[in-house]
N, C-alpha and C. Protein backbone atom coordinates (compact mmCIF):
# COMPACT_ATOMS: atom_id res chain seq x y z
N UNK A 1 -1.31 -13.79 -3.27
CA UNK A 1 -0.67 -12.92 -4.22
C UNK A 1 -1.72 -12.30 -5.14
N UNK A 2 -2.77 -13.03 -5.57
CA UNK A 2 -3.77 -12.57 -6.41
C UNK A 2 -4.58 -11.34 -5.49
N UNK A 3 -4.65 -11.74 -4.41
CA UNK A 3 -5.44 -10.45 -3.84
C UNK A 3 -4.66 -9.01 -3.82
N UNK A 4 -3.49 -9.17 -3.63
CA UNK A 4 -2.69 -7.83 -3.66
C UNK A 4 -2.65 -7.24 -5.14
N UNK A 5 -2.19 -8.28 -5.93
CA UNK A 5 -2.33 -7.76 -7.40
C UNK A 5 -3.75 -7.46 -7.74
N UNK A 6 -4.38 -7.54 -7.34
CA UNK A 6 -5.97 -7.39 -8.08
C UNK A 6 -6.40 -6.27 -6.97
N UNK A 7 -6.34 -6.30 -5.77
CA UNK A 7 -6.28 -4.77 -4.77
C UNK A 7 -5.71 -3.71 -5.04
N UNK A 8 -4.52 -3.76 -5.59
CA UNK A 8 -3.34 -2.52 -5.99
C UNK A 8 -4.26 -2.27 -7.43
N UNK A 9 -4.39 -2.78 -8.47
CA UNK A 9 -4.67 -2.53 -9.99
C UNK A 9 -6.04 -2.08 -9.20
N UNK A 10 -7.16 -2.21 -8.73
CA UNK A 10 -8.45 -1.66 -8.23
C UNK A 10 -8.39 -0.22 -8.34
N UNK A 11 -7.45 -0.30 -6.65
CA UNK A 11 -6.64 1.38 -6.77
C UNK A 11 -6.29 1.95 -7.35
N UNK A 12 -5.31 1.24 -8.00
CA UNK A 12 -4.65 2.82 -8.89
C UNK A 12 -5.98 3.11 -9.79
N UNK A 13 -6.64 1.68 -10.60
CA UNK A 13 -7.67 2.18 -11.30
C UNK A 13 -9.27 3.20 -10.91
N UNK A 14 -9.01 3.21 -9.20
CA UNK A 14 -10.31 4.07 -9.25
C UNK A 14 -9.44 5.42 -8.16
N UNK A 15 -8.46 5.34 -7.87
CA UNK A 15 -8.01 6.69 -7.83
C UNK A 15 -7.52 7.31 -8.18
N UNK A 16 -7.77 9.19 -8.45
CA UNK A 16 -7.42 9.84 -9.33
C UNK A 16 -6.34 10.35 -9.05
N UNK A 17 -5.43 9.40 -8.93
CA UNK A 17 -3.73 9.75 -8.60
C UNK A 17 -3.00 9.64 -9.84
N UNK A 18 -2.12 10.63 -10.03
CA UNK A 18 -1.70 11.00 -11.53
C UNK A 18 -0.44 11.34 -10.92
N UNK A 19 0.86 10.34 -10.22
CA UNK A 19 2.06 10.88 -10.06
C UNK A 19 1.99 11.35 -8.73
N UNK A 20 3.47 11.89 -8.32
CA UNK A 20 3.14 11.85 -6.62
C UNK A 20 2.84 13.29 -6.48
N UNK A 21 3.00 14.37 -7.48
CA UNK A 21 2.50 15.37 -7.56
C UNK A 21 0.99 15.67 -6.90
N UNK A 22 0.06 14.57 -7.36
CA UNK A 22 -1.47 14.62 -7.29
C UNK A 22 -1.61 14.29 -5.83
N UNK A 23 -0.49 13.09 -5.01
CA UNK A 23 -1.20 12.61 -4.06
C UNK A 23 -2.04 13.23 -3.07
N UNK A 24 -0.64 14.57 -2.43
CA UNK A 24 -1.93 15.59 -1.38
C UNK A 24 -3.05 15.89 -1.53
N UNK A 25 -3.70 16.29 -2.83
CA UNK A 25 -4.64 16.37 -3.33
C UNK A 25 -5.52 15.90 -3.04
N UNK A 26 -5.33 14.55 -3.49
CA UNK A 26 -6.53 13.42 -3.61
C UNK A 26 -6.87 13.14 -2.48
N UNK A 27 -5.88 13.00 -1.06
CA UNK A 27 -5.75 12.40 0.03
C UNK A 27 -6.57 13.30 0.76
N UNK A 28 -5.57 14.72 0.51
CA UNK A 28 -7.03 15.38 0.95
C UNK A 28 -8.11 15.62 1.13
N UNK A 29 -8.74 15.86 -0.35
CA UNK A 29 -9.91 15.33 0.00
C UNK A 29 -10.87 13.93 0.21
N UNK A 30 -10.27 13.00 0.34
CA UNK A 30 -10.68 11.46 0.85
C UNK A 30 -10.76 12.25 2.61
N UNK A 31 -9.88 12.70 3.22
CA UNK A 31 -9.59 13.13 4.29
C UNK A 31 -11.19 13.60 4.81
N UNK A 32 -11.38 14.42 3.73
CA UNK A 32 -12.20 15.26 4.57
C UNK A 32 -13.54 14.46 4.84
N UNK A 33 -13.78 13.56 4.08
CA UNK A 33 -14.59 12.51 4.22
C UNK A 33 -14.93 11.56 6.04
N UNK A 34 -13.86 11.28 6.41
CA UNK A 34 -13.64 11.02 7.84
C UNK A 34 -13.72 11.63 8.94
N UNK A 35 -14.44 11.17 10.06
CA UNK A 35 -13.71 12.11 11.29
C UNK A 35 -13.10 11.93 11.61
N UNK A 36 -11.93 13.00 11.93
CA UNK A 36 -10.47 12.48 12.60
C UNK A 36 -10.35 11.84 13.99
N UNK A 37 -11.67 12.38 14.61
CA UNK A 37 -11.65 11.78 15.89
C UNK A 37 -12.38 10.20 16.13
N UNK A 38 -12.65 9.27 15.08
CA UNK A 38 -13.24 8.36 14.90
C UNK A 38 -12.03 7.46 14.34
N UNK A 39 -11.32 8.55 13.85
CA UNK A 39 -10.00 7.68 13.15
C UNK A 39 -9.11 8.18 12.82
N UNK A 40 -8.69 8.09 13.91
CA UNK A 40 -7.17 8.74 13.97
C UNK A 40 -6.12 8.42 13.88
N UNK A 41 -6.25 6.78 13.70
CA UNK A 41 -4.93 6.41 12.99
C UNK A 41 -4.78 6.56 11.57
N UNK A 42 -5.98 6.34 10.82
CA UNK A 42 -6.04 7.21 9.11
C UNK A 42 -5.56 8.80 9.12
N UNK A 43 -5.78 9.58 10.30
CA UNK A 43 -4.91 10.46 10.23
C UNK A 43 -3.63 10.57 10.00
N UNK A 44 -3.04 9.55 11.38
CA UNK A 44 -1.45 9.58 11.48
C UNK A 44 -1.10 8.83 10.23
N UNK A 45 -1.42 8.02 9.63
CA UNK A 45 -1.11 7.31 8.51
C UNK A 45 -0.63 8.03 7.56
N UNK A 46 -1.63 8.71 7.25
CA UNK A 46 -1.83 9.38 6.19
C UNK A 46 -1.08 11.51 6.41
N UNK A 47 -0.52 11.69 7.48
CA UNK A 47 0.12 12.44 7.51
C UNK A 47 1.76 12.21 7.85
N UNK A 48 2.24 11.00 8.00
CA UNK A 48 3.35 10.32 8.14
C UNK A 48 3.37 9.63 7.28
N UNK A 49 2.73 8.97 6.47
CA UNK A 49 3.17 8.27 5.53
C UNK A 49 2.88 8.48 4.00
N UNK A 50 1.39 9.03 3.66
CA UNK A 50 1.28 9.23 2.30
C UNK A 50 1.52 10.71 1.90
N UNK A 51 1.19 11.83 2.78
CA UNK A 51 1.83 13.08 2.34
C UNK A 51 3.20 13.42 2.48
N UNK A 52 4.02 12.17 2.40
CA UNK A 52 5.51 12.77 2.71
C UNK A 52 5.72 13.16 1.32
N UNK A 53 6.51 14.15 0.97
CA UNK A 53 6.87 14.29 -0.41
C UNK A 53 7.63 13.28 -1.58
N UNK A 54 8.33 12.18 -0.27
CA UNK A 54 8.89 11.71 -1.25
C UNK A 54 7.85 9.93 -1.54
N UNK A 55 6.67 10.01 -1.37
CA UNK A 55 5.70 8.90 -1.43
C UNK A 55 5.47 8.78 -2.79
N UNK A 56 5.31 7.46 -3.37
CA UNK A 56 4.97 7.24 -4.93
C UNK A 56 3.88 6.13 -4.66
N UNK A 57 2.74 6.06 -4.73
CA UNK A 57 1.66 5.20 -4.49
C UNK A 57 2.30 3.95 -5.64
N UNK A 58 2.84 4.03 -6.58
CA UNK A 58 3.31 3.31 -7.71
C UNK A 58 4.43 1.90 -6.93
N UNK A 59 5.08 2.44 -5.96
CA UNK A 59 6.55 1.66 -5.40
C UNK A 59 5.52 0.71 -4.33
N UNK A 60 4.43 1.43 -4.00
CA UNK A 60 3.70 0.24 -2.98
C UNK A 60 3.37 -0.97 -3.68
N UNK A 61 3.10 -1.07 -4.90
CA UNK A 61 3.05 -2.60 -5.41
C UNK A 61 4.32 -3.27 -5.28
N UNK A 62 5.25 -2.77 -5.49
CA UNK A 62 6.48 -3.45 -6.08
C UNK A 62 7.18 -4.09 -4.13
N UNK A 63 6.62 -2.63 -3.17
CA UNK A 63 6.93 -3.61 -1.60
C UNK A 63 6.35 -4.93 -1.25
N UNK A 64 4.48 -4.20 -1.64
CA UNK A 64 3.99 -5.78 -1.06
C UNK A 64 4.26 -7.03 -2.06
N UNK A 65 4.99 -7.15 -3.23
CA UNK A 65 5.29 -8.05 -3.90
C UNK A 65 6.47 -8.61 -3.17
N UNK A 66 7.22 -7.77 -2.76
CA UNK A 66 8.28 -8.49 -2.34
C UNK A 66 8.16 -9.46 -0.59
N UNK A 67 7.61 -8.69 -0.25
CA UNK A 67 6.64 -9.22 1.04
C UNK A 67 6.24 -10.29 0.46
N UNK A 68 5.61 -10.86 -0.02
CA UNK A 68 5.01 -11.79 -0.47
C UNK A 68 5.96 -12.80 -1.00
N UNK A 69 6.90 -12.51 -2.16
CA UNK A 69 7.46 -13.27 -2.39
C UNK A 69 8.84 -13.70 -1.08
N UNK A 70 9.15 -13.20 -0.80
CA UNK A 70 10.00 -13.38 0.49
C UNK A 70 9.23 -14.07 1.33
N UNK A 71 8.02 -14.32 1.50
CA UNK A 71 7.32 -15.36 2.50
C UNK A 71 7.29 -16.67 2.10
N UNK A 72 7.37 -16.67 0.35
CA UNK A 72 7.13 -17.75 -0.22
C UNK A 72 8.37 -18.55 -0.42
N UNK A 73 9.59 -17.79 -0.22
CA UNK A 73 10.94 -18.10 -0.48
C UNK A 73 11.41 -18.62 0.81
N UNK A 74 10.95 -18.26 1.69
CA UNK A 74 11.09 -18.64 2.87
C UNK A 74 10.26 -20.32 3.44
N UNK A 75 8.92 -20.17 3.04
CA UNK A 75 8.16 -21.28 3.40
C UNK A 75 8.66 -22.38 2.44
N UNK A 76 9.19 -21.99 1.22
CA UNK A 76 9.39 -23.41 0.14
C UNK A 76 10.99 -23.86 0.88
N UNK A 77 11.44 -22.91 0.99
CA UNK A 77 13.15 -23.47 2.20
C UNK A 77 12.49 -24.19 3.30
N UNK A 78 11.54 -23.79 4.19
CA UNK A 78 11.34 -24.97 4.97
C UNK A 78 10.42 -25.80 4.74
N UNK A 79 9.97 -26.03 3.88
CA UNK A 79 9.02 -27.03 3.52
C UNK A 79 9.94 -28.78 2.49
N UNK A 80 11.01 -28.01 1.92
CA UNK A 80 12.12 -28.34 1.49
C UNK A 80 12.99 -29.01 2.66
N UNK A 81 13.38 -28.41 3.57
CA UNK A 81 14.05 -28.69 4.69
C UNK A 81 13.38 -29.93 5.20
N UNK A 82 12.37 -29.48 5.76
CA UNK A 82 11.81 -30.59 6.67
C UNK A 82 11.31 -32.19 5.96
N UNK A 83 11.28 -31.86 4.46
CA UNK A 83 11.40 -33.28 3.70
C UNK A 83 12.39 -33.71 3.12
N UNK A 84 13.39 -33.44 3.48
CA UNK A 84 14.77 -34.19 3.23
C UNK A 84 15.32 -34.95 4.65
């Protein structure tokens, strides 16, 4: 859990994403940085998933939290289970 929270706060703190307004922007030019033909799944990624209009880089903390905690809710039920 500490790595996601301390990975996400990294990000937002060193990219210059200001709202989902900014994202194309920024992505863009990170983009141009790559070759597409070296990596082309950072392409598809990133044209299916972060330039959709309705993307908020902000709601990605709040998924992988729940990811996380749902693993943990899950492992303490069977860890619980199996010592009774």
């Amino acid at each position: 859990m500490t790595a996601n929270i301390y990975g996400f706060v990294l990000s937002e703190a060193s990219l210059p994403i200001n709202g989902p307004d900014t994202v194309a922007e920024v992505a863009g030019s990170m983009m141009q940085q790559y070759d597409t033909e070296t990596y082309p799944h950072l392409l598809e990624f990133s044209m299916e998933h972060i330039l959709k209009p309705d993307y908020d880089f902000g709601s990605e903390f709040e998924f992988g939290l729940n990811v996380i905690l749902d693993a943990l809710t899950r492992s303490l039920a069977t860890t619980a289970a199996s010592s009774s």
